[in-house]
C-alpha atoms as a PDB file:
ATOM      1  CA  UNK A   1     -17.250 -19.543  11.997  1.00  0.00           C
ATOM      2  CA  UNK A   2     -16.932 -22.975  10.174  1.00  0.00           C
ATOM      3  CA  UNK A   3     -14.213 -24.888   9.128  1.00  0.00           C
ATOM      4  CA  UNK A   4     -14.834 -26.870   5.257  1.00  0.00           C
ATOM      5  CA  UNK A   5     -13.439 -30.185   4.192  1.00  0.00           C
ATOM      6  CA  UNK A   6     -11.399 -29.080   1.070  1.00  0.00           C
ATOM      7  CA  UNK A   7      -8.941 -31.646  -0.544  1.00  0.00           C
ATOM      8  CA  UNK A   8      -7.291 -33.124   2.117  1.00  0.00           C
ATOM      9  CA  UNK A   9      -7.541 -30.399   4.688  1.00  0.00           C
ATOM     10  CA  UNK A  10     -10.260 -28.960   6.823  1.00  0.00           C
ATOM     11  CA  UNK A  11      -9.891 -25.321   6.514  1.00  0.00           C
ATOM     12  CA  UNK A  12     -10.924 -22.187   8.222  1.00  0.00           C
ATOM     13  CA  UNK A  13     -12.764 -18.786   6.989  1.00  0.00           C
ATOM     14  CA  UNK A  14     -14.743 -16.515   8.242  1.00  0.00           C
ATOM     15  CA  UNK A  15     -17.312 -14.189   6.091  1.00  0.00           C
ATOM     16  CA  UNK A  16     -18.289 -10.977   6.945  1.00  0.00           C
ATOM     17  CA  UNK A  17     -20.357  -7.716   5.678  1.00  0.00           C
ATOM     18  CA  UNK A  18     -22.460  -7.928   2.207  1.00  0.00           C
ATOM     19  CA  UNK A  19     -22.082  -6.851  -1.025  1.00  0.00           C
ATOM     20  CA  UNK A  20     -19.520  -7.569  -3.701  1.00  0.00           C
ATOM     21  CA  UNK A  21     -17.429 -10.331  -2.483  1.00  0.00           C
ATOM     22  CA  UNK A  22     -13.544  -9.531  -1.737  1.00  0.00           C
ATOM     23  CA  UNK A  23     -11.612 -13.004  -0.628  1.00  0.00           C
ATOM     24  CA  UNK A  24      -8.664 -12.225   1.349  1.00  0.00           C
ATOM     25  CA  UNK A  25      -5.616 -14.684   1.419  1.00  0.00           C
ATOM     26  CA  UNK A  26      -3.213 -13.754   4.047  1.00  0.00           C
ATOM     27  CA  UNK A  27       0.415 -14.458   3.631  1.00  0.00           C
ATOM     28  CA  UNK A  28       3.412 -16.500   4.944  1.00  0.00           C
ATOM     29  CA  UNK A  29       3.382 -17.398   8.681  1.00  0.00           C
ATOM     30  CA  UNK A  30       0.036 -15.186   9.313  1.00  0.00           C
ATOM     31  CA  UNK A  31      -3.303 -15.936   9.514  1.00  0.00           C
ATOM     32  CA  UNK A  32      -7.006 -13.957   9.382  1.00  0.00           C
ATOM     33  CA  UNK A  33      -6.135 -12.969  12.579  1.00  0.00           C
ATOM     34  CA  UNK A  34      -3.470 -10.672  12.081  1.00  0.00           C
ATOM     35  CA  UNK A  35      -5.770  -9.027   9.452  1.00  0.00           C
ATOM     36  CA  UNK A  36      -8.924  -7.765  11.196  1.00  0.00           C
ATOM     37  CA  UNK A  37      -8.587  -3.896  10.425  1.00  0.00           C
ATOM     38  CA  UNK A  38      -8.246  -5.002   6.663  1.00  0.00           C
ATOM     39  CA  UNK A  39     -11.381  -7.091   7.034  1.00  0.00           C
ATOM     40  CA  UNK A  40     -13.503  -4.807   8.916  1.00  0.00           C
ATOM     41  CA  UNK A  41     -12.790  -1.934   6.963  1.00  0.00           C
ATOM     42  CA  UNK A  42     -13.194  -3.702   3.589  1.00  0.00           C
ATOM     43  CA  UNK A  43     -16.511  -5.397   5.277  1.00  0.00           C
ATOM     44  CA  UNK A  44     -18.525  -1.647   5.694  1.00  0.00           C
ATOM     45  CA  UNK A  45     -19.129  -2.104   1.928  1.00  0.00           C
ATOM     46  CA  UNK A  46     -18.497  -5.715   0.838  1.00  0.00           C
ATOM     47  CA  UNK A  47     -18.574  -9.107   1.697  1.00  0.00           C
ATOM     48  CA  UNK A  48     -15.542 -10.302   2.736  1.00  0.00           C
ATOM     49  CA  UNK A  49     -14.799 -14.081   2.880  1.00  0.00           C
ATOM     50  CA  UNK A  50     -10.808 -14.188   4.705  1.00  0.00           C
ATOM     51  CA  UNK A  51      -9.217 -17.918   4.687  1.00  0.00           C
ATOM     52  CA  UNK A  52      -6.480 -19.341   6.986  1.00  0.00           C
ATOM     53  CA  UNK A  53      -4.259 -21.112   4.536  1.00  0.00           C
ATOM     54  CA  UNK A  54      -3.072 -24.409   4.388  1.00  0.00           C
ATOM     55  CA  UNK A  55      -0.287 -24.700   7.527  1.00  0.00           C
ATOM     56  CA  UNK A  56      -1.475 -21.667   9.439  1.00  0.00           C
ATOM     57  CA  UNK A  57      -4.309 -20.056  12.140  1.00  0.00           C
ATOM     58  CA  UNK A  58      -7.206 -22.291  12.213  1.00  0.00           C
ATOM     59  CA  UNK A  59      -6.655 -24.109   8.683  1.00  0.00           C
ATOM     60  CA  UNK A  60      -5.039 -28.123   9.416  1.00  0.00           C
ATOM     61  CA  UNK A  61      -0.864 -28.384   9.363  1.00  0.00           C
ATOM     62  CA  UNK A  62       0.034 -31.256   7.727  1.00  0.00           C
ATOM     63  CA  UNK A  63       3.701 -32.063   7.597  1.00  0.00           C
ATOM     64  CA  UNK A  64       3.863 -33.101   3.406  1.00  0.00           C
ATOM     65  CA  UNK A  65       5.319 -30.597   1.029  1.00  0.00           C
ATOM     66  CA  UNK A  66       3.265 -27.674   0.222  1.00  0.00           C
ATOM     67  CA  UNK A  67       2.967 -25.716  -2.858  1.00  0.00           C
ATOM     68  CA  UNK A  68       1.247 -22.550  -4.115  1.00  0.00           C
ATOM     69  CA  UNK A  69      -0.944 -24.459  -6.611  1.00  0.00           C
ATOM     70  CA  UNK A  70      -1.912 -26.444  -3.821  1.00  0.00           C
ATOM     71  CA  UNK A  71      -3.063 -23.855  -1.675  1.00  0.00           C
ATOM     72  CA  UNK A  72      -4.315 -22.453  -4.860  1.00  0.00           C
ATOM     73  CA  UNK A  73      -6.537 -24.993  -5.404  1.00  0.00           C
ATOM     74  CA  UNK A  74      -7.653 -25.334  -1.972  1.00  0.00           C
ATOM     75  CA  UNK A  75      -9.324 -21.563  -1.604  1.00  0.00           C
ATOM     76  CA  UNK A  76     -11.200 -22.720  -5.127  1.00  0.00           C
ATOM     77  CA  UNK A  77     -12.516 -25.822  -3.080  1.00  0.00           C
ATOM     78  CA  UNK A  78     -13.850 -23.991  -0.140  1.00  0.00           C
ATOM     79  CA  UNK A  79     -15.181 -21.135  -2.937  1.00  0.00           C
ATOM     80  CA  UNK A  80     -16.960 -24.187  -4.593  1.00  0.00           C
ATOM     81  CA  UNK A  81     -17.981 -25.338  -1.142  1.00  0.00           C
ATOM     82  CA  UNK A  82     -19.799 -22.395   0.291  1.00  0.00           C
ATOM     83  CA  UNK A  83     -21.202 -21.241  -3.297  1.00  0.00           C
ATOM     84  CA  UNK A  84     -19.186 -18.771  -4.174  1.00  0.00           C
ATOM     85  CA  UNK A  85     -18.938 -18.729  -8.266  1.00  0.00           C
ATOM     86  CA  UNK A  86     -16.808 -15.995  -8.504  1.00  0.00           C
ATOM     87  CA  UNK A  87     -14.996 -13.208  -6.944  1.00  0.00           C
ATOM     88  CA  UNK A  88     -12.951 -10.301  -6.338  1.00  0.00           C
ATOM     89  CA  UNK A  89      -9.240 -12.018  -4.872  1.00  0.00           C
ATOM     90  CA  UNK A  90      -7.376 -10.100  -2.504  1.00  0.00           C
ATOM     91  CA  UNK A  91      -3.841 -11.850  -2.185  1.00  0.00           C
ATOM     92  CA  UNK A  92      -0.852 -10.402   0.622  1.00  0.00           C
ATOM     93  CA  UNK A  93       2.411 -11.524  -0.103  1.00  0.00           C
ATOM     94  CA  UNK A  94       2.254 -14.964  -0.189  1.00  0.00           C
ATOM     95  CA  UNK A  95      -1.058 -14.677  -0.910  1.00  0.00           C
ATOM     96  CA  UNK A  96      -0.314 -12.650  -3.779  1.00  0.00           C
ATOM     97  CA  UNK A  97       1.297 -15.565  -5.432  1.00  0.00           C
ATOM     98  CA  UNK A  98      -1.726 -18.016  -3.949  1.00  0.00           C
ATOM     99  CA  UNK A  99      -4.121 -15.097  -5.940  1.00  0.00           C
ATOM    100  CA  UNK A 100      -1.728 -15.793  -9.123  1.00  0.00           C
ATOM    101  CA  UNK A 101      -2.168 -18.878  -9.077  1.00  0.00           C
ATOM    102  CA  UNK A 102      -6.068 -19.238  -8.716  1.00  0.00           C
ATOM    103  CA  UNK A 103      -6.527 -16.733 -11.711  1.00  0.00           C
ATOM    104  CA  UNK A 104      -4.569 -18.963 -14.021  1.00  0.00           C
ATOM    105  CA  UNK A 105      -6.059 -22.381 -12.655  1.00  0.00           C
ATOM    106  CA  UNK A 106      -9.804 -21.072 -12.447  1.00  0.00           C
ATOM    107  CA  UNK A 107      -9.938 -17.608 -14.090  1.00  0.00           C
ATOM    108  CA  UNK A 108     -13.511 -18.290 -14.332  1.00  0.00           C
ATOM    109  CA  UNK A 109     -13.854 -17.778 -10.497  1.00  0.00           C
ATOM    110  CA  UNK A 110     -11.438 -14.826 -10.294  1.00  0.00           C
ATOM    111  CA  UNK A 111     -13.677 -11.507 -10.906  1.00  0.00           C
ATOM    112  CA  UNK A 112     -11.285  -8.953 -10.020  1.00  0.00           C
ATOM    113  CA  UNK A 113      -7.063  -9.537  -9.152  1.00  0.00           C
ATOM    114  CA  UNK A 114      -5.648  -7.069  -6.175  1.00  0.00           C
ATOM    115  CA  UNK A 115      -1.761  -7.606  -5.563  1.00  0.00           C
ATOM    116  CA  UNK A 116      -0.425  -6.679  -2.328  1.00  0.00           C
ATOM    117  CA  UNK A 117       3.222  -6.439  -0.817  1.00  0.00           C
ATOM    118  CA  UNK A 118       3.978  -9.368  -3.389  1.00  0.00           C
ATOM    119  CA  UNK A 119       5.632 -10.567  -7.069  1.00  0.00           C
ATOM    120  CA  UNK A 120       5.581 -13.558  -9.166  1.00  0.00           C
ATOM    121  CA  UNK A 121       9.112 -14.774  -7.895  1.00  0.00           C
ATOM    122  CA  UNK A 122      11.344 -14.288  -5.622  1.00  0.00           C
ATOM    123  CA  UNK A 123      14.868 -12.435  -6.421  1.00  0.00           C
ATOM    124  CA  UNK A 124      16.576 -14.283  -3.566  1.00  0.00           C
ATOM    125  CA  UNK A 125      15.807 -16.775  -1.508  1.00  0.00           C
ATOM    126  CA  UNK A 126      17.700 -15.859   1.310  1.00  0.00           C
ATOM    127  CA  UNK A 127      15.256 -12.747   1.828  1.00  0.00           C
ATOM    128  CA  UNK A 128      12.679 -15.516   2.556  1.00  0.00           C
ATOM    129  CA  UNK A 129      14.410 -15.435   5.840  1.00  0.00           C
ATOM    130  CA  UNK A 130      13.279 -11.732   6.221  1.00  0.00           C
ATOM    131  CA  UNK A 131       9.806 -13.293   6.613  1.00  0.00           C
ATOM    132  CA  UNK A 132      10.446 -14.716  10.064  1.00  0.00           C
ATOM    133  CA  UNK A 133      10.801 -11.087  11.636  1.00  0.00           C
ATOM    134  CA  UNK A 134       7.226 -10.537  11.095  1.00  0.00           C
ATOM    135  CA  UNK A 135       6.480 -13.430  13.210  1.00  0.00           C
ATOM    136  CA  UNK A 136       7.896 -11.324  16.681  1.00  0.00           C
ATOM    137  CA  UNK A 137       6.243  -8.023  15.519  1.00  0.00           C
ATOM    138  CA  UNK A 138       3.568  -6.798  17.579  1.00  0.00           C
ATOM    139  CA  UNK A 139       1.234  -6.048  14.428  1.00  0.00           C
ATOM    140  CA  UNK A 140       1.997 -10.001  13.682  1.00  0.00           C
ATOM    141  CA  UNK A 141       0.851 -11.748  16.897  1.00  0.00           C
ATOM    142  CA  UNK A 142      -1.700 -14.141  16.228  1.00  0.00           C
ATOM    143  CA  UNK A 143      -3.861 -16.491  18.712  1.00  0.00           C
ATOM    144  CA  UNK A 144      -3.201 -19.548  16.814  1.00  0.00           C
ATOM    145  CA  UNK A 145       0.806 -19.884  16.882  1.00  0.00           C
ATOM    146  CA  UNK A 146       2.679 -21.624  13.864  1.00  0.00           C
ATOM    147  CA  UNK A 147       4.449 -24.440  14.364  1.00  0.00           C
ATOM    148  CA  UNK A 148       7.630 -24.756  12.950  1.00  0.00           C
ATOM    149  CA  UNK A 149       6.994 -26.980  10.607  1.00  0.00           C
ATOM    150  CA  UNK A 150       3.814 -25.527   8.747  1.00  0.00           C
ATOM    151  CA  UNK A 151       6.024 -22.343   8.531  1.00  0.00           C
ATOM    152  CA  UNK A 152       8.911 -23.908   6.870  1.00  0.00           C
ATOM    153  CA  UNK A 153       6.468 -25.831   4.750  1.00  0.00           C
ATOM    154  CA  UNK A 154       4.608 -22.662   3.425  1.00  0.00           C
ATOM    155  CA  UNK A 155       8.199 -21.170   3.171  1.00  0.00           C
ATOM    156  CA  UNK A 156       9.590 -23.392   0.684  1.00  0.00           C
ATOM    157  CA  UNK A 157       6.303 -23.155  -1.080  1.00  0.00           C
ATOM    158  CA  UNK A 158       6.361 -19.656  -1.700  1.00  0.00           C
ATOM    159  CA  UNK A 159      10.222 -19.533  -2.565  1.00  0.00           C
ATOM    160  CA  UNK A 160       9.950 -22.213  -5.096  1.00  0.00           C
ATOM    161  CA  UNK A 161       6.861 -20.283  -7.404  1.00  0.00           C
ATOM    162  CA  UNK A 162       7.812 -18.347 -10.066  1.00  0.00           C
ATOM    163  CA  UNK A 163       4.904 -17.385 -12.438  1.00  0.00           C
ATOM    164  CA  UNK A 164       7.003 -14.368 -14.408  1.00  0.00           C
ATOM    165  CA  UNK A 165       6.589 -16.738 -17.741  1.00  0.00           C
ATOM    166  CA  UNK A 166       2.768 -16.698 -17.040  1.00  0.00           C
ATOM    167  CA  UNK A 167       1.529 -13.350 -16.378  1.00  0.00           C
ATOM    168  CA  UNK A 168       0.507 -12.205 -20.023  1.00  0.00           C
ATOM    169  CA  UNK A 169      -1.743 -14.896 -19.466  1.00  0.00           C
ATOM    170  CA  UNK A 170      -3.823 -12.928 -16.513  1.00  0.00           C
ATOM    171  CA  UNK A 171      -6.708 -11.029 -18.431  1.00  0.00           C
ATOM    172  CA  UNK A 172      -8.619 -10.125 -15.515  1.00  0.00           C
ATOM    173  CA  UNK A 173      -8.615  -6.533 -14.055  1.00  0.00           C
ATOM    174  CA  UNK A 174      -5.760  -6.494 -11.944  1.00  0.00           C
ATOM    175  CA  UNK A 175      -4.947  -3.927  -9.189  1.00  0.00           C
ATOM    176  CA  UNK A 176      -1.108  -4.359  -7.728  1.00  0.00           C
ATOM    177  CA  UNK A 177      -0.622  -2.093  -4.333  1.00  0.00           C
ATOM    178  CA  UNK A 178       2.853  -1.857  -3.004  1.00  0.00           C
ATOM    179  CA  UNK A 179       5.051  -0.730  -0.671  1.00  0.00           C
ATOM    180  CA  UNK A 180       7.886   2.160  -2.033  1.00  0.00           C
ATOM    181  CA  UNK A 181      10.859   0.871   0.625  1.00  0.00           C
ATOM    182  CA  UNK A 182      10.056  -3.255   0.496  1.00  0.00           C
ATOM    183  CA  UNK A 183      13.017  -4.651   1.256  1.00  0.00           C
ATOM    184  CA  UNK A 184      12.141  -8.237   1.317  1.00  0.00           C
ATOM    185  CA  UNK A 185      10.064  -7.983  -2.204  1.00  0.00           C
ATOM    186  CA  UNK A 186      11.291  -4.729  -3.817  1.00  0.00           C
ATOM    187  CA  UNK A 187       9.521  -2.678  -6.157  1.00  0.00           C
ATOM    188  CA  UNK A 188      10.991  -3.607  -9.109  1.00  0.00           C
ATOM    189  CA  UNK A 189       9.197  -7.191  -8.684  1.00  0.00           C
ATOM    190  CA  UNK A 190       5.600  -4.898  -8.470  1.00  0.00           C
ATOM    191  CA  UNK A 191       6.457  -3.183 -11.992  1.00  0.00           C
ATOM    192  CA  UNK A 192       6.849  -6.201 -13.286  1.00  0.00           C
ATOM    193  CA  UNK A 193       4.015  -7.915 -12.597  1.00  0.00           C
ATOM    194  CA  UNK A 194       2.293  -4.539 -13.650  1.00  0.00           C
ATOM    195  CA  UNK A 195       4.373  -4.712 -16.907  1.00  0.00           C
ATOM    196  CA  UNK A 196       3.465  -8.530 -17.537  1.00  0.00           C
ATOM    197  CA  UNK A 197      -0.177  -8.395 -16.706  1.00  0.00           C
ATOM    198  CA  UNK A 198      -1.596  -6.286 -19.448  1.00  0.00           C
ATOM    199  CA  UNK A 199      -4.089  -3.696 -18.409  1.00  0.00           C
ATOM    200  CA  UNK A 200      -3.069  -3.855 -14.960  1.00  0.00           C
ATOM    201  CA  UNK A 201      -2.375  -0.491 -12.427  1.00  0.00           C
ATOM    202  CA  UNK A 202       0.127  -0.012 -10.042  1.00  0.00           C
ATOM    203  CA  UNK A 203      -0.484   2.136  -7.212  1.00  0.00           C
ATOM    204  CA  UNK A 204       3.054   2.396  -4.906  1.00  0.00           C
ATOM    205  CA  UNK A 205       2.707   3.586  -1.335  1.00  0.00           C
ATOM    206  CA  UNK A 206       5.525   4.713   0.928  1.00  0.00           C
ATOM    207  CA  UNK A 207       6.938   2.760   3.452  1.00  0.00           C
ATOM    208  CA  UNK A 208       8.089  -0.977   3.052  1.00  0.00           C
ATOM    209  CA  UNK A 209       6.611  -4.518   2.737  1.00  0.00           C
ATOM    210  CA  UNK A 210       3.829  -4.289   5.606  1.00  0.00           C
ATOM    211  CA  UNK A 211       2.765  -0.758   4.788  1.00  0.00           C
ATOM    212  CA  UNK A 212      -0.955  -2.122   4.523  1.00  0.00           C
ATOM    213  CA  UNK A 213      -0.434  -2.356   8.783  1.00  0.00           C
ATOM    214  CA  UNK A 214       0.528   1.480   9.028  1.00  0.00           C
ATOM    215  CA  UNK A 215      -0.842   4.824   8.695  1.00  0.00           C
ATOM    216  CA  UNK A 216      -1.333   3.839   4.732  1.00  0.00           C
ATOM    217  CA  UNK A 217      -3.968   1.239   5.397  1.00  0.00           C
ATOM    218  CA  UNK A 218      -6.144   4.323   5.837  1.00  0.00           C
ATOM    219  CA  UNK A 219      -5.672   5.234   1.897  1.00  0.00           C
ATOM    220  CA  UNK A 220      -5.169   1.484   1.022  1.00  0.00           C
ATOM    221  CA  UNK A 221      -8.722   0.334   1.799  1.00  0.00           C
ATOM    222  CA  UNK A 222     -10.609   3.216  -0.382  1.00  0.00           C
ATOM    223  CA  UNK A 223      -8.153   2.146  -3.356  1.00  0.00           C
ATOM    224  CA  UNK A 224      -9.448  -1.361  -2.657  1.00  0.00           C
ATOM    225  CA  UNK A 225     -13.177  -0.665  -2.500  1.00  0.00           C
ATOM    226  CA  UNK A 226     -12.975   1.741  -5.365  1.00  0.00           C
ATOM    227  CA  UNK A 227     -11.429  -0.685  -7.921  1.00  0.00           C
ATOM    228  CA  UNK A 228     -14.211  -3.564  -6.843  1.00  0.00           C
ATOM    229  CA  UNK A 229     -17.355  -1.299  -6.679  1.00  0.00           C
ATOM    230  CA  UNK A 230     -16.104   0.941  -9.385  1.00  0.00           C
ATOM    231  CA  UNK A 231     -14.566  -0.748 -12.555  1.00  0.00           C
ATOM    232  CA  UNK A 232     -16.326  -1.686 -14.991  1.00  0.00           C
ATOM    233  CA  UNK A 233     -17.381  -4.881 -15.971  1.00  0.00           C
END
């Protein structure tokens, strides 16, 4: 699959399946990778276009500061790039706040918001440590290591957003799916991004912030197919 020259980066997606088109933004320290039940499942009904961020998998590491906007901006470049007008964005974590950010710099590309495992801020930034677990969890092993410095990059990226002061200005449907025992971005944070965004549902899952990896990615995919192939326009 291709790599595209976006800003200053050349970065990395692959595109599978057909139909409505879900973009999947993976979150901090992962890449597409790590993701490949997510994408396959999602990819029996839609088209599924999954990006390696800026610092991570496939995607080029470079060693200035990072931000969310930036990253942001660079999944709307590749979009642009491979002729994708607009779409349904699927945002993990990190990518959750990545998603946020693309529907209030180009809501005109964002079809559909889904919000998984993630918030608009962070309530501490000491549980951005938590993060660094995933990295020696089986479920979290990816072929293209990190290196240290992309990681700490996209770290301080994602604990410096906060977008709580901008949600009422999301208009898009919006579909937030979370886990019941997150400890690193607890519930609370979900409920209110479903309180800010107006019009958006909440749909809380048991276990904790990488539920979408256990037995609930069985019900999590249907949710996901059902509120792109099903809402109305």
């Amino acid at each position: 699959m291709p790599h595209e020259q976006v800003n200053d980066i050349a970065m990395y997606y692959e595109a599978l399946g057909d139909g409505e088109p879900i973009v999947l933004i993976p979150g901090l320290g992962t890449d597409i990778t790590e993701y490949k039940p997510i994408i396959e499942g999602l990819a029996r009904t839609n088209r599924v276009i999954a990006v390696d961020n800026r610092g991570a998998g496939r995607t080029d590491k470079p060693r200035s500061a990072y931000s969310i906007e930036m990253m942001a901006d660079d999944v709307a470049a590749l979009l642009q790039k491979i002729g994708i007008q607009q779409a349904n964005i699927l945002g993990i974590s990190m990518g959750g706040r990545i998603a946020q950010a693309l529907a209030l710099k180009h809501p005109e590309m964002v079809k559909r918001l889904l919000l998984v495992s993630t918030s608009s801020r962070l309530i501490h930034r000491r549980r951005i440590g938590l993060f660094g677990l995933a990295r020696r969890l089986p479920i979290a092993r990816s072929k293209h290591p990190q290196p240290n410095h992309a990681f700490k990059l996209q770290r301080q990226a994602t604990a410096s957003f906060d977008n709580s002061k901008q949600l009422h200005n999301l208009h898009m449907p919006t579909l937030i799916l979370h886990g019941r025992k997150d400890g690193i971005t607890p519930l609370r944070l979900a409920e209110e991004l479903q309180q800010g965004i107006a019009g958006s549902k909440l749909i809380v899952f048991n276990g904790g912030h990488l539920f979408l990896f256990m037995s609930e990615q069985k019900s999590l995919i249907p949710e996901i197919e059902s509120f792109v192939n099903n809402s109305k326009e």
